[in-house]
N, C-alpha and C. Protein backbone atom coordinates (compact mmCIF):
# COMPACT_ATOMS: atom_id res chain seq x y z
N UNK A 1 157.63 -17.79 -131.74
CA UNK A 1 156.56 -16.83 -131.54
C UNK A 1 156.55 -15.73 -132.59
N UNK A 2 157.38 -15.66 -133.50
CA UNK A 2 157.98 -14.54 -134.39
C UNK A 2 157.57 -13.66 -133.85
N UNK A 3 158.17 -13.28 -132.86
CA UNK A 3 158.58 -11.73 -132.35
C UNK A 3 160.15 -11.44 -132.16
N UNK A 4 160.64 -10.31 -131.31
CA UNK A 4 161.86 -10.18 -131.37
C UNK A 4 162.09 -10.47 -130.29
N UNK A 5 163.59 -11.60 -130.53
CA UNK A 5 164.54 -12.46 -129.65
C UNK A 5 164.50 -11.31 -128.53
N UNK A 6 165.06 -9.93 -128.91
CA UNK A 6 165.54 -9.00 -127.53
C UNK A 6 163.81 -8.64 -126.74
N UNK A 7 162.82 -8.36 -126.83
CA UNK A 7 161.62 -8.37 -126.57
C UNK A 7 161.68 -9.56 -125.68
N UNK A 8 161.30 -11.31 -126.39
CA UNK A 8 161.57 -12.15 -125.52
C UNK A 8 161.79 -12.06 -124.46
N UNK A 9 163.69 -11.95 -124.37
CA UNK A 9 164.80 -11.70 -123.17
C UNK A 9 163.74 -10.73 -121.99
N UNK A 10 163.97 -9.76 -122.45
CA UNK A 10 163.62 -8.97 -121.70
C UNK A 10 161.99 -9.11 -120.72
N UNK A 11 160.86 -9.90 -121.11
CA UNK A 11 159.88 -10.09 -121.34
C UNK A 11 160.18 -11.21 -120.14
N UNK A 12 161.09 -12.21 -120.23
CA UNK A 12 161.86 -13.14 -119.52
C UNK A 12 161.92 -13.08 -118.40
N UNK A 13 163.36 -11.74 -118.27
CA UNK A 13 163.54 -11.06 -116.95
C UNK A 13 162.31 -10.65 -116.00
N UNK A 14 161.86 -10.02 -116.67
CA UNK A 14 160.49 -8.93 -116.39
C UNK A 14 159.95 -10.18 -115.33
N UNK A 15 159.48 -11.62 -115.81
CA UNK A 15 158.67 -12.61 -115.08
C UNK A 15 159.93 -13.22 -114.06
N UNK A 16 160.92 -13.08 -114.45
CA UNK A 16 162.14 -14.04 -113.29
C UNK A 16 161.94 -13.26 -112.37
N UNK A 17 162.05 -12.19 -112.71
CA UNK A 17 162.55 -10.94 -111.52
C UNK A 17 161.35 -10.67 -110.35
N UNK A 18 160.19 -10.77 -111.00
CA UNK A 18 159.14 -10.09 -110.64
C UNK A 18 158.83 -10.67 -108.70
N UNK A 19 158.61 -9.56 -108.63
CA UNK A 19 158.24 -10.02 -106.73
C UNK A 19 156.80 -9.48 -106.78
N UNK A 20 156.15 -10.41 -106.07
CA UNK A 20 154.82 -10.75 -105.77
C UNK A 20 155.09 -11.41 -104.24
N UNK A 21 153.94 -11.28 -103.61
CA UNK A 21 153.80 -11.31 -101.96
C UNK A 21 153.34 -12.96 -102.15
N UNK A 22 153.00 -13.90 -102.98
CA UNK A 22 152.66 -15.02 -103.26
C UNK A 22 153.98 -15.73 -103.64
N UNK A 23 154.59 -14.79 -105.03
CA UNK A 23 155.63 -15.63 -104.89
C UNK A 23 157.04 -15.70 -103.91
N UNK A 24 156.98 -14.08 -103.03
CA UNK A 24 157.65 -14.26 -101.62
C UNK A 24 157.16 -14.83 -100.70
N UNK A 25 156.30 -15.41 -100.54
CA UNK A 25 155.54 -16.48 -99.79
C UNK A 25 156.28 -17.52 -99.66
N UNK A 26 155.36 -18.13 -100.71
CA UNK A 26 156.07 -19.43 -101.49
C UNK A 26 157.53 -19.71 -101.18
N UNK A 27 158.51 -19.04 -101.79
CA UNK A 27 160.08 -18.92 -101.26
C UNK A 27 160.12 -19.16 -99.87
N UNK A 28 160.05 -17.90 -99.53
CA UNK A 28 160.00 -18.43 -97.84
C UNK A 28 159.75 -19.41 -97.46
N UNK A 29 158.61 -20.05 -97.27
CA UNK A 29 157.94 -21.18 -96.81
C UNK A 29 159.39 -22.21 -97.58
N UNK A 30 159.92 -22.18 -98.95
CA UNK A 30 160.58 -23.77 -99.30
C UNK A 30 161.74 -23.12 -98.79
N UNK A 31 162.66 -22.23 -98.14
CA UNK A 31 163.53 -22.01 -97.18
C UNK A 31 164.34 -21.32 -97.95
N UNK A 32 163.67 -20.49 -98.92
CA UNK A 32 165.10 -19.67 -99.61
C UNK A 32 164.30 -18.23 -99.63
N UNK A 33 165.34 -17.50 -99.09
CA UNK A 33 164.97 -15.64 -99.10
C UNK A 33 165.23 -15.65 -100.43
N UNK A 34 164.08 -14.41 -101.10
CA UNK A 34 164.14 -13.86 -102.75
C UNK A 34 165.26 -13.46 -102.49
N UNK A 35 166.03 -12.33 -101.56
CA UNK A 35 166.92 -11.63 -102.24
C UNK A 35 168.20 -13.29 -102.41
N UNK A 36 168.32 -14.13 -101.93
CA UNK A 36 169.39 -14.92 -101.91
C UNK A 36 169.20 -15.77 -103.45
N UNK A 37 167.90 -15.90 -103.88
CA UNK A 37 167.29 -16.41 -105.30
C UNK A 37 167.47 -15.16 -106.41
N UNK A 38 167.60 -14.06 -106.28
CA UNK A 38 168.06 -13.19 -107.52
C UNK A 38 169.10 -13.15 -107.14
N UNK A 39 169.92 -13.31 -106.19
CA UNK A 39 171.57 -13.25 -106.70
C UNK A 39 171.66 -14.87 -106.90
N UNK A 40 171.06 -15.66 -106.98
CA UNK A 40 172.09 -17.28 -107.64
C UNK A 40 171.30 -16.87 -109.15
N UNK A 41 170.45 -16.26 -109.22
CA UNK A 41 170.01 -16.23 -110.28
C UNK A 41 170.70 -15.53 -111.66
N UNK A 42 170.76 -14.03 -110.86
CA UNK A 42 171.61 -13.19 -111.20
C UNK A 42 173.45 -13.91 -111.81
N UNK A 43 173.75 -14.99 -110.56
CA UNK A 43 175.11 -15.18 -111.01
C UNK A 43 175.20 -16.11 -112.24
N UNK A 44 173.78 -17.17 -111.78
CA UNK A 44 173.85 -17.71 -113.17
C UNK A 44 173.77 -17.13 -114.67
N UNK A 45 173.15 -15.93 -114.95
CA UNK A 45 172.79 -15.16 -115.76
C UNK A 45 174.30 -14.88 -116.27
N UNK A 46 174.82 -14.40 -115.16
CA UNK A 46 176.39 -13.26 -115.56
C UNK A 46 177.02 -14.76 -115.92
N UNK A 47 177.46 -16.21 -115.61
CA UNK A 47 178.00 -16.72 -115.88
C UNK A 47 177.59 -17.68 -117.31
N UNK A 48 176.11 -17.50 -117.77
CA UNK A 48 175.51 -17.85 -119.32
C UNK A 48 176.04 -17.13 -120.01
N UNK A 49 176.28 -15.57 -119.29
CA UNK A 49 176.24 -14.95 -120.34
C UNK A 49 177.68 -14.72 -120.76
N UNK A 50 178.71 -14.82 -120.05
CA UNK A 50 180.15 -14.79 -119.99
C UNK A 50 180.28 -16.24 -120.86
N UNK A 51 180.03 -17.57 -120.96
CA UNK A 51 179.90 -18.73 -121.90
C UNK A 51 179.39 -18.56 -123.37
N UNK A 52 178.75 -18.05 -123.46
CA UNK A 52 178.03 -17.00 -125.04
C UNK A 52 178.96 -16.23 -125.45
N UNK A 53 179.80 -15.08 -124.49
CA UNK A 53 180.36 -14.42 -124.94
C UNK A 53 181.74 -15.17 -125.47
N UNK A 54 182.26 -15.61 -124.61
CA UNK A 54 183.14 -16.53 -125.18
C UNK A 54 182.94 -17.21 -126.36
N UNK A 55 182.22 -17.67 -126.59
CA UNK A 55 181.81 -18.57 -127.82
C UNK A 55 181.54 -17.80 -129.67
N UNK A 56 181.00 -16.63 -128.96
CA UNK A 56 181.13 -15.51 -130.24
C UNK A 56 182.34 -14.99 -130.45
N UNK A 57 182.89 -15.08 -129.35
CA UNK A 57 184.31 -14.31 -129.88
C UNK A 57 185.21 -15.17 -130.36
N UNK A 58 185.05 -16.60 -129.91
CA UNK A 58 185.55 -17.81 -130.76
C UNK A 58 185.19 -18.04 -131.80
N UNK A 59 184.13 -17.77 -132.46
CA UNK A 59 183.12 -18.10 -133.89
C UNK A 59 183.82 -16.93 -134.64
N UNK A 60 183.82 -15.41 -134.00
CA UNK A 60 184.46 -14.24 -134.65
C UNK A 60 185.86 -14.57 -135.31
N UNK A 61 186.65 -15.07 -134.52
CA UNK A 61 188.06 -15.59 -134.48
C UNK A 61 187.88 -16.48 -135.73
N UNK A 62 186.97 -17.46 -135.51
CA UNK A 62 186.78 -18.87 -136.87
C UNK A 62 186.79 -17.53 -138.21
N UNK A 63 186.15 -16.54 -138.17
CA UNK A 63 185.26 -15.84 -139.20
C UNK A 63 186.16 -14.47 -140.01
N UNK A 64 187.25 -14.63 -139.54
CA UNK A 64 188.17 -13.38 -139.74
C UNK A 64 188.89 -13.89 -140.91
N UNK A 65 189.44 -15.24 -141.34
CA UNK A 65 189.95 -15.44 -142.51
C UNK A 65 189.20 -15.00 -143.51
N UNK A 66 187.54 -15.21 -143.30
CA UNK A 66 186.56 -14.94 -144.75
C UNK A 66 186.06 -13.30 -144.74
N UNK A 67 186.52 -12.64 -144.20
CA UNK A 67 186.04 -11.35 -144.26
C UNK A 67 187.35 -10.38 -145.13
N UNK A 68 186.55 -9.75 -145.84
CA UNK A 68 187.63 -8.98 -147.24
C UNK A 68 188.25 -7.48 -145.95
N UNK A 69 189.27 -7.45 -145.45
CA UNK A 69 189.72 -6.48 -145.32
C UNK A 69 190.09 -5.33 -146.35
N UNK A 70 188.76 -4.02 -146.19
CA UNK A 70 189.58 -3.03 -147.22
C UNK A 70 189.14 -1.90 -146.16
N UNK A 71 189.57 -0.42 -147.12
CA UNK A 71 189.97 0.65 -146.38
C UNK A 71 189.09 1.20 -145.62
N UNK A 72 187.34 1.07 -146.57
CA UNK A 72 186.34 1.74 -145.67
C UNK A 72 186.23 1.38 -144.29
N UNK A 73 185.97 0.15 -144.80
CA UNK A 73 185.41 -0.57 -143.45
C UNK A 73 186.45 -0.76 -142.15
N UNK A 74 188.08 -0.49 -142.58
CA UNK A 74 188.48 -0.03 -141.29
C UNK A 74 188.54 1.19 -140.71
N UNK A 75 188.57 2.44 -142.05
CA UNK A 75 188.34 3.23 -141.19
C UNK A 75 187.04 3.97 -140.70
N UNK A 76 185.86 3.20 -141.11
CA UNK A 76 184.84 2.92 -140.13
C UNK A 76 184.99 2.48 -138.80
N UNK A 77 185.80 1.14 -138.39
CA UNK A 77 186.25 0.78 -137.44
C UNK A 77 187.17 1.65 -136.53
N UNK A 78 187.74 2.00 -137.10
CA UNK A 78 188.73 3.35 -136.19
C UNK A 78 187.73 4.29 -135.85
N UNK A 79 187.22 5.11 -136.64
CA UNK A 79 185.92 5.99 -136.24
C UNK A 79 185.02 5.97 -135.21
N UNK A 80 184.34 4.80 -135.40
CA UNK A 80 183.80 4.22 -134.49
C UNK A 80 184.00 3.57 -132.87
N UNK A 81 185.37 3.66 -132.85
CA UNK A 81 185.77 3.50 -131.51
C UNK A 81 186.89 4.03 -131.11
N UNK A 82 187.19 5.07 -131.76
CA UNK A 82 188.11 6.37 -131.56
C UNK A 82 186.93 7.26 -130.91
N UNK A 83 186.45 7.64 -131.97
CA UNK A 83 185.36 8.97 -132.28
C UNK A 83 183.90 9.00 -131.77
N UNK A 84 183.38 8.46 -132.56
CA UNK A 84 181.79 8.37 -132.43
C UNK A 84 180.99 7.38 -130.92
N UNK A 85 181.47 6.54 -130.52
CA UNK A 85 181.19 5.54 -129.75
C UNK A 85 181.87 6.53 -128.25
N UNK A 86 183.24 7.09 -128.10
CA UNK A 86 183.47 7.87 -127.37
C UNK A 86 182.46 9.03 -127.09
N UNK A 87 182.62 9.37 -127.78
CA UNK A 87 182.19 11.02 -127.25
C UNK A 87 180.71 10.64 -127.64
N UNK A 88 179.95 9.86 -128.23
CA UNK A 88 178.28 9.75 -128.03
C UNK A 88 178.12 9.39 -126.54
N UNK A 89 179.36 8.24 -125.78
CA UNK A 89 179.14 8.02 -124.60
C UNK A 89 179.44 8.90 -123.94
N UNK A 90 180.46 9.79 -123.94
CA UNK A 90 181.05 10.51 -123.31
C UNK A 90 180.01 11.79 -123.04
N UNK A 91 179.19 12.47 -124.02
CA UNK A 91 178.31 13.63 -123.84
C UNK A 91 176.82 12.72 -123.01
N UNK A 92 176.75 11.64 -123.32
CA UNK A 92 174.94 11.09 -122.47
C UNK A 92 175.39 11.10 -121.45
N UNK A 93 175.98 11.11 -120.51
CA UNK A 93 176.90 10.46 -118.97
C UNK A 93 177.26 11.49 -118.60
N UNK A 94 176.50 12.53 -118.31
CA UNK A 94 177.34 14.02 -117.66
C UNK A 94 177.49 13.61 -115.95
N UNK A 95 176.21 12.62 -115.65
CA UNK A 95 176.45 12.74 -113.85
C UNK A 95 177.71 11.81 -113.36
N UNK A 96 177.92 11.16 -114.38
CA UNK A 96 179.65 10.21 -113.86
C UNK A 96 180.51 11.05 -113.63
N UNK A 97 181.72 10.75 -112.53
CA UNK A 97 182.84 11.50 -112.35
C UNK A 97 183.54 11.59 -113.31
N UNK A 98 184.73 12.47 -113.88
CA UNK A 98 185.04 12.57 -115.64
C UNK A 98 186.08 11.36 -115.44
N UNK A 99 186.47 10.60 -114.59
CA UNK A 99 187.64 9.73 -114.89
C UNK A 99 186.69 8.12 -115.17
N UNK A 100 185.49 8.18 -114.64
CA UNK A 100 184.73 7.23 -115.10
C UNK A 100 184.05 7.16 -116.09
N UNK A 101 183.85 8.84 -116.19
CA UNK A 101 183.09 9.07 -117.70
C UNK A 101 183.95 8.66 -118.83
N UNK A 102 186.01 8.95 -118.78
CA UNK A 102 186.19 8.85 -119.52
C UNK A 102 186.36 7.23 -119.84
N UNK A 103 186.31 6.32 -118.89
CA UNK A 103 186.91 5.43 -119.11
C UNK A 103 185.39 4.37 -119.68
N UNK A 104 184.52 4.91 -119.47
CA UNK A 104 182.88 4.08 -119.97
C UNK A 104 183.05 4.96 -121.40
N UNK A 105 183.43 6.07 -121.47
CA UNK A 105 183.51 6.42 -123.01
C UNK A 105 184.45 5.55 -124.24
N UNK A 106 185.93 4.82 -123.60
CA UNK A 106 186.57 4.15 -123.80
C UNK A 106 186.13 3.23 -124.27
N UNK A 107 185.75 2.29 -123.08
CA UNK A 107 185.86 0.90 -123.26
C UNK A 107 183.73 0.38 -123.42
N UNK A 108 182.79 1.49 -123.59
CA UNK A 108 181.65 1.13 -124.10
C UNK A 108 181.29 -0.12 -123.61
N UNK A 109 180.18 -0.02 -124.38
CA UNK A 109 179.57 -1.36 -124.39
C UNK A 109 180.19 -2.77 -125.15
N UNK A 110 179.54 -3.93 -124.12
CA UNK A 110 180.76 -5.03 -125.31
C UNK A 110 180.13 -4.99 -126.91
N UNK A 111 180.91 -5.28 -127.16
CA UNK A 111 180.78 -5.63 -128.87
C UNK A 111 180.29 -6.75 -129.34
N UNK A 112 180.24 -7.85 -128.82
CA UNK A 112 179.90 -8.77 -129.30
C UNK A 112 178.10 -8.67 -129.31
N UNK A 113 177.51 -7.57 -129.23
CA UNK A 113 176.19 -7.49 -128.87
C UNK A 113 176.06 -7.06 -130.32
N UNK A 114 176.68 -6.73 -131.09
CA UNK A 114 176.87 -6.15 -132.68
C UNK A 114 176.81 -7.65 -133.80
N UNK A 115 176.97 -8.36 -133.03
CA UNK A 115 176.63 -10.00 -133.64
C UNK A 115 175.28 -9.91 -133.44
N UNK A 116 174.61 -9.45 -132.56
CA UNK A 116 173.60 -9.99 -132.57
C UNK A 116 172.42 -9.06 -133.19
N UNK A 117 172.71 -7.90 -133.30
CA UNK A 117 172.37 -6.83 -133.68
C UNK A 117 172.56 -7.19 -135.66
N UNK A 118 173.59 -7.29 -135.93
CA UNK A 118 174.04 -8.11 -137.83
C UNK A 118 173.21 -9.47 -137.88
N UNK A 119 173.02 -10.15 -137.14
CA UNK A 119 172.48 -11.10 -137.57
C UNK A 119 171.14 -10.76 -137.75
N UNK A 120 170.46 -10.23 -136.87
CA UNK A 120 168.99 -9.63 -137.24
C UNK A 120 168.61 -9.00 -138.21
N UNK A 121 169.69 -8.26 -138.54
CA UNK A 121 169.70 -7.16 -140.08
C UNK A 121 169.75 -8.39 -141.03
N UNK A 122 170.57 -9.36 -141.12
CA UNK A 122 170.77 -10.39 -142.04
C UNK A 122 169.43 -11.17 -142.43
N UNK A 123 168.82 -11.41 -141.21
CA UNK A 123 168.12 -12.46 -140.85
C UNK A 123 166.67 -11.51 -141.36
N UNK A 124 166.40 -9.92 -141.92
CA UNK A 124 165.81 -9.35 -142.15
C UNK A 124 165.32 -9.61 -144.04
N UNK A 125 166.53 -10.04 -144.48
CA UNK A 125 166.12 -10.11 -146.48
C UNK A 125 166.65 -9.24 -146.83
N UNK A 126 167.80 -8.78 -146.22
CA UNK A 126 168.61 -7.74 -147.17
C UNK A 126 169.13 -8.61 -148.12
N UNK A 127 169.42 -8.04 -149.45
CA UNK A 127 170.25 -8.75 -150.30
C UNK A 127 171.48 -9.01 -150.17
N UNK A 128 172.12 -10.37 -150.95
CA UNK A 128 173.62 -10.94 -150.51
C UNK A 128 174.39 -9.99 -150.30
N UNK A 129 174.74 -9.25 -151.17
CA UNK A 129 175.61 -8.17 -151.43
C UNK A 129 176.20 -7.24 -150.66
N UNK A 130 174.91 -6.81 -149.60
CA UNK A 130 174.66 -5.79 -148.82
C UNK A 130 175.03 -6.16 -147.24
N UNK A 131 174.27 -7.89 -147.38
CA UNK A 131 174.99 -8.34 -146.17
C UNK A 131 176.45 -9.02 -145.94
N UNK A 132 177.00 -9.03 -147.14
CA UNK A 132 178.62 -9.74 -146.93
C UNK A 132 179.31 -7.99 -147.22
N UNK A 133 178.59 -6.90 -147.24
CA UNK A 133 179.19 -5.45 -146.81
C UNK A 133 179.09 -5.17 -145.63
N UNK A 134 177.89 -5.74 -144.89
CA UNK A 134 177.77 -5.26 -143.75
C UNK A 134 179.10 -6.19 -142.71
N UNK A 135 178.54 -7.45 -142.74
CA UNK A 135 179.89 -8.37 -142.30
C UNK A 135 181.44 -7.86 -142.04
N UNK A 136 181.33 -7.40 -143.80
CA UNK A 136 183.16 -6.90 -144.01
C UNK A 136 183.32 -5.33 -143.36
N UNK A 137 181.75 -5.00 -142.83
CA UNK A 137 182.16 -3.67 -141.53
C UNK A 137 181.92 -3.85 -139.95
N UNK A 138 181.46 -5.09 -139.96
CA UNK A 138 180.85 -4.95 -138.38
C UNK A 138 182.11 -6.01 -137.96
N UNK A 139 182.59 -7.04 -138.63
CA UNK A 139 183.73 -7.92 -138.06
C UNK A 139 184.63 -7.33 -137.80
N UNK A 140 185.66 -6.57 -139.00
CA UNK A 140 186.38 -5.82 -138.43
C UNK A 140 186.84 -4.91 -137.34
N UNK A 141 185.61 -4.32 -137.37
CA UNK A 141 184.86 -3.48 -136.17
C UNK A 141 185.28 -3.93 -134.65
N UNK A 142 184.73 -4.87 -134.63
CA UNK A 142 184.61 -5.77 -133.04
C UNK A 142 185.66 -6.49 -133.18
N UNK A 143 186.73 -6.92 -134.11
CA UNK A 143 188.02 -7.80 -133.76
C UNK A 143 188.91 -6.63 -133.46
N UNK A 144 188.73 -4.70 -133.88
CA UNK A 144 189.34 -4.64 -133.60
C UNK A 144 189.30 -3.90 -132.08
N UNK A 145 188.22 -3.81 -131.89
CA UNK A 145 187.82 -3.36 -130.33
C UNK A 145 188.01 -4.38 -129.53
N UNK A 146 188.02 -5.83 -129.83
CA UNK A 146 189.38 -6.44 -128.84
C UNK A 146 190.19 -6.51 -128.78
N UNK A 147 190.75 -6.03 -129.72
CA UNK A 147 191.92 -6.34 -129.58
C UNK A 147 192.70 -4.95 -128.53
N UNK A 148 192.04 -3.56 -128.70
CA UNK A 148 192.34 -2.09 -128.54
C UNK A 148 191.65 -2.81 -127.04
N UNK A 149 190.72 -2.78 -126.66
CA UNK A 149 190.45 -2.54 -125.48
C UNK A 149 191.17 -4.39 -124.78
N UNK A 150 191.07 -5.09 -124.95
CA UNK A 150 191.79 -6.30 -124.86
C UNK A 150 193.36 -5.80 -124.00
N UNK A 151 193.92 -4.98 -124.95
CA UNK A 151 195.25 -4.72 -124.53
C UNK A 151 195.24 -3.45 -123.62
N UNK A 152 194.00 -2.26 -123.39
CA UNK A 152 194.17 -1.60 -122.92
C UNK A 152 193.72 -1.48 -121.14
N UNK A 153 192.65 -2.66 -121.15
CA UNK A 153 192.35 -2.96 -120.14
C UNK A 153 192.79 -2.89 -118.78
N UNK A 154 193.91 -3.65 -118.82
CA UNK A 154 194.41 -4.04 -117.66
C UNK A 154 195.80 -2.62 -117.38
N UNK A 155 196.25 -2.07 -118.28
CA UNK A 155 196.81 -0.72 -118.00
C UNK A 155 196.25 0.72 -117.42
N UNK A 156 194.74 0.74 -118.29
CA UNK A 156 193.90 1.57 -117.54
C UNK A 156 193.18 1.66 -116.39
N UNK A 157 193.21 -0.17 -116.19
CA UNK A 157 191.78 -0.04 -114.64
C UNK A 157 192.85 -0.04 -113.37
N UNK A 158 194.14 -0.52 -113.35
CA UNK A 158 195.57 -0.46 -112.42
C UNK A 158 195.65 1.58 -112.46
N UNK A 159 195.73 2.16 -113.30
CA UNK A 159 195.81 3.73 -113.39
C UNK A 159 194.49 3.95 -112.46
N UNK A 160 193.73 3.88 -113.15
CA UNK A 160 192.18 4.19 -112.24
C UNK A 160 192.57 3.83 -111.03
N UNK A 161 192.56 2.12 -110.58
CA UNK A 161 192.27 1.96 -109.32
C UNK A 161 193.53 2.53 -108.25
N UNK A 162 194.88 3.20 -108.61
CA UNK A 162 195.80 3.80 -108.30
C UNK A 162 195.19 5.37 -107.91
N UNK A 163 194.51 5.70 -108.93
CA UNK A 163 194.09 7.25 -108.59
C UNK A 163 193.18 7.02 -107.46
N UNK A 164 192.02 5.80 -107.56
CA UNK A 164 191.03 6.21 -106.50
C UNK A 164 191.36 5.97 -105.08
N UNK A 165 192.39 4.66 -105.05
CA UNK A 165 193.45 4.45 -104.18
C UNK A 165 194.00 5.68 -103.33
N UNK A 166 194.44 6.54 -103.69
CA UNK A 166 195.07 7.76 -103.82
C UNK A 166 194.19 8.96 -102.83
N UNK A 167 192.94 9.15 -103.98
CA UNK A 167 192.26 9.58 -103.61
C UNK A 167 191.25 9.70 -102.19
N UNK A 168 191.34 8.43 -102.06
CA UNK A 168 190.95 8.07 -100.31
C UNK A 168 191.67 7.71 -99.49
N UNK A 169 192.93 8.09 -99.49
CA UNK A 169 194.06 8.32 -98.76
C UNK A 169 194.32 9.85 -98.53
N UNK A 170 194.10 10.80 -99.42
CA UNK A 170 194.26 12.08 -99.30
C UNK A 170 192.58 12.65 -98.76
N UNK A 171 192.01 11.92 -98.94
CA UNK A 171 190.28 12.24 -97.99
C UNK A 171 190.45 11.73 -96.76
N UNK A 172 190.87 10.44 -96.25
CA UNK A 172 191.05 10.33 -95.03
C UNK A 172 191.78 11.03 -94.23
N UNK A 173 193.55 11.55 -95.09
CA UNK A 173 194.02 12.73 -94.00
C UNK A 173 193.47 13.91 -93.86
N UNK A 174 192.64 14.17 -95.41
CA UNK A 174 192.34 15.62 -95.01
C UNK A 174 190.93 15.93 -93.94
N UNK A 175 190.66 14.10 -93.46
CA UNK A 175 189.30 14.32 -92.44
C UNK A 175 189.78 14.88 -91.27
N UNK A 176 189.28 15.41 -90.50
CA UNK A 176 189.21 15.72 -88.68
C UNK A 176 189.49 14.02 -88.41
């Protein structure tokens, strides 16, 4: 259609999702409640999309021998998910509690959405040059935000779910 892939998607949803008194009709009558059809729908979605993700991060993995490791572009990568990616999330999100704020400031959005985001820039007519620069900053980037959040994962959400644990234990005694 040459328009944009994310437009599409979204354009997609918009018609899957959509409830109409015809098409809750319809459902009904062939014996399935909507809400029970957006969650198989829904799970199928989360489980396409968990198979994709996998698969980029396997292609990433193939793609790390050919990418020139030098200084900018990691410490772009450090920057970027030390610094900038934190605290841009960290200041939009004032109504989260700060232990959720900090931990969505952390661990962001996935990365592998930055594949898809480079390929479009690629797929735009930038010249060679510009796009085997961009590559040797956005790969780095995302191999090394799995690897940082990869390993930090499962230490931080055990801390969290310990505090909130905690926390509704010391609300229940302090109820009447």
């Amino acid at each position: 259609t040459e328009t944009s892939s994310f437009l599409f998607v979204f354009a997609a949803a918009l018609g899957l999702f959509r409830r109409s008194p015809q098409a809750t009709t319809s459902l009904t009558q062939a014996g399935v409640e909507p809400d029970e059809l957006s969650e198989r729908l829904l799970a199928f979605g989360h489980r396409c999309g968990r198979l994709v993700e996998v698969v980029m991060v396997l292609l990433l993995g193939f793609a790390m021998p050919w990418v020139h490791w030098r200084g900018e572009p990691l410490v772009y990568a450090a920057l970027l998910l030390a610094v900038i990616r934190p605290l841009s999330v960290y200041l939009t999100q004032p109504g989260l509690p700060a232990t959720q704020r900090r931990l969505v400031a952390w661990f962001g959005i996935r990365g592998v959405g930055s594949l898809f985001y480079l390929a479009l820039v690629i797929d735009s007519g930038l010249s060679p040059a510009l796009c085997v620069a961009l590559v040797n900053a956005t790969l780095p980037a995302i191999a090394l935000s799995i690897v940082l959040h990869g390993v930090s994962a499962t230490p931080l959400m055990t801390l969290y779910q310990k505090r909130r644990a905690a926390q509704k234990r010391e609300g229940s005694a302090a109820a009447p």
